[in-house]
Protein backbone atom coordinates (compact mmCIF):
# COMPACT_ATOMS: atom_id res chain seq x y z
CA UNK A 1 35.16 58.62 -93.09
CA UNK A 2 34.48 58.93 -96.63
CA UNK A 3 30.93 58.41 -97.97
CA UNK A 4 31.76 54.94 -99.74
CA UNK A 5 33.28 53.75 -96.48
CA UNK A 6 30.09 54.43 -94.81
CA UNK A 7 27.79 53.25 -96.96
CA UNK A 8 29.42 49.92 -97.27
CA UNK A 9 30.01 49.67 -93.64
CA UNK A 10 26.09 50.73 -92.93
CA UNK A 11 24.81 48.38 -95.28
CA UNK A 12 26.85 45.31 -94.41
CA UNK A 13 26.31 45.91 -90.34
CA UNK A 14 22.02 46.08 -91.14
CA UNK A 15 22.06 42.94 -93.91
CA UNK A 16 23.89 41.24 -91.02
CA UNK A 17 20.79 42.37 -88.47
CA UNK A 18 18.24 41.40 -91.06
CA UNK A 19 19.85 38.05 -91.94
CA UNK A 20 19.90 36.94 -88.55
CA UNK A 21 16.73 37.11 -87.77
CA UNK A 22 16.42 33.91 -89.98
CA UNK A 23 13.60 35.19 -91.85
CA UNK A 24 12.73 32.93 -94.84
CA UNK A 25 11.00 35.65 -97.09
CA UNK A 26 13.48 38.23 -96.28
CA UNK A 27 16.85 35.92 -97.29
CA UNK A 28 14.93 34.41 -99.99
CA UNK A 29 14.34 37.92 -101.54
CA UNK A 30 18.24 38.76 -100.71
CA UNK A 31 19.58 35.70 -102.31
CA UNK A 32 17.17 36.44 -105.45
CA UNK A 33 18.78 40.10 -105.69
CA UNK A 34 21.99 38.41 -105.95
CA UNK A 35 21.75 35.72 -108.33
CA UNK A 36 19.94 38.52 -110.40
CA UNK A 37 23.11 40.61 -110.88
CA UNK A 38 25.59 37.95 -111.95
CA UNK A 39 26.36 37.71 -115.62
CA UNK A 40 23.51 35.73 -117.83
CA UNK A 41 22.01 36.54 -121.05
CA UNK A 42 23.39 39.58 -119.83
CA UNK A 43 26.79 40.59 -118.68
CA UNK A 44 26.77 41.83 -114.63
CA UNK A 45 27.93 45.40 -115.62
CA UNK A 46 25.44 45.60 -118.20
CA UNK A 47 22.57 44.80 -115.34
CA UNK A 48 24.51 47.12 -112.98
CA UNK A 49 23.91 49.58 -115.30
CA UNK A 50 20.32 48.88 -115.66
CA UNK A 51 20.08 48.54 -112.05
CA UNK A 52 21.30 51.91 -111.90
CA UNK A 53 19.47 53.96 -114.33
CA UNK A 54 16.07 52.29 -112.46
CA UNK A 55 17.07 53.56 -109.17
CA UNK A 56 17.97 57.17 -110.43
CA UNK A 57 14.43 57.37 -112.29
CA UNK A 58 13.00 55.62 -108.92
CA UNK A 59 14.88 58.12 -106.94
CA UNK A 60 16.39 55.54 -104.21
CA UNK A 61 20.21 57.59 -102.89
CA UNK A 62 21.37 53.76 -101.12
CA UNK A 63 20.49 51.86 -104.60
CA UNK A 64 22.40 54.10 -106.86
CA UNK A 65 25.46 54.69 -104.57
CA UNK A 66 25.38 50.80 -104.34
CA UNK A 67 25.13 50.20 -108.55
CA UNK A 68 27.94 53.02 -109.09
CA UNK A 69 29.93 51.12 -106.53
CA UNK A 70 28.99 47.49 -108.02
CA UNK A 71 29.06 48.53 -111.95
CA UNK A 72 32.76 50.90 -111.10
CA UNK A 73 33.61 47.07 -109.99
CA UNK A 74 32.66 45.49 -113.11
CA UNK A 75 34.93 47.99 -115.05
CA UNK A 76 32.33 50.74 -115.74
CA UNK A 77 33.91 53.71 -116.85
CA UNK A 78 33.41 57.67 -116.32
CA UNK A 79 31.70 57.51 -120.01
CA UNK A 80 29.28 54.89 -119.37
CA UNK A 81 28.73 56.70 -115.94
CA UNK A 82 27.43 59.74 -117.85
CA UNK A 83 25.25 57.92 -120.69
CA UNK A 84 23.56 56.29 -118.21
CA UNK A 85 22.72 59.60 -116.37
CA UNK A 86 21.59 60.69 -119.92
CA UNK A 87 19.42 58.18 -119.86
CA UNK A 88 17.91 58.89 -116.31
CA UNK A 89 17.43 62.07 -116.41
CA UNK A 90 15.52 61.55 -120.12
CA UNK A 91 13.63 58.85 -118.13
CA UNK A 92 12.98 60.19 -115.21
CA UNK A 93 12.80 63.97 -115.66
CA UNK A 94 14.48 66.90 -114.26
CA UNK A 95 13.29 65.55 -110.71
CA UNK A 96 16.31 63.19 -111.28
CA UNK A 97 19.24 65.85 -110.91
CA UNK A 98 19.54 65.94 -107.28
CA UNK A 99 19.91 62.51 -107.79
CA UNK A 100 22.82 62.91 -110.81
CA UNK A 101 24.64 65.03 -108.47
CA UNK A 102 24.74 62.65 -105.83
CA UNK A 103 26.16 59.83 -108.15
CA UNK A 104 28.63 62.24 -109.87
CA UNK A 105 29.89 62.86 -105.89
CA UNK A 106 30.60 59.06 -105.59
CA UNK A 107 31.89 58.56 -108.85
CA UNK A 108 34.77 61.43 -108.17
CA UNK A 109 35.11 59.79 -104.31
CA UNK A 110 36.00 55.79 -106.35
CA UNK A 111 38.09 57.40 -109.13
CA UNK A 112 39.99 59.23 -106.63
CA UNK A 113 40.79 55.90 -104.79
């Protein structure tokens, strides 16, 4: 199973788990995340992207496989991909290239689909 595929799949089986536990805060908080990332002031890619340099400098694997996935969605290109890795690793210091390496790995598994 490729590592997209079982991200995706992971993460929509354990939303499901949390969401039915009918917890106010909880899907409150998820429906917030989502409005936050539609287009606004802002266009969605462009707060995919910032979405995705924050979790490279925060250093969070799920969050940036899920913006490269999301922002590849919203037409990001390999390009963009790389500036904002530029960007992160300025940021957030050499402790983000584990991290770059990681992304660069999902990147080349989506532009291979």
């Amino acid at each position: 199973m490729s590592k997209v595929k079982a991200f995706n799949d992971y993460r929509a089986k354990m939303n499901d788990v949390i969401l039915a536990e009918n917890n106010k805060v909880l899907k409150r908080f998820f429906s917030l995340d989502n409005a936050t990332y539609k287009d606004g002031a802002l266009d969605a890619k462009t707060k995919e992207l910032l979405g995705l340099v924050a979790s490279m400098v925060l250093r969070c694997d799920d969050c940036i496989t899920y913006h490269i996935i999301q922002a590849k969605a919203q037409g990001m290109n390999k390009a963009e991909l790389y500036e904002v890795f530029s960007i992160a690793n300025l940021v957030g210091g050499s402790i983000c290239i584990p991290h770059t390496r990681r992304a660069a790995e999902i990147w080349e598994e989506l532009d291979s689909e």
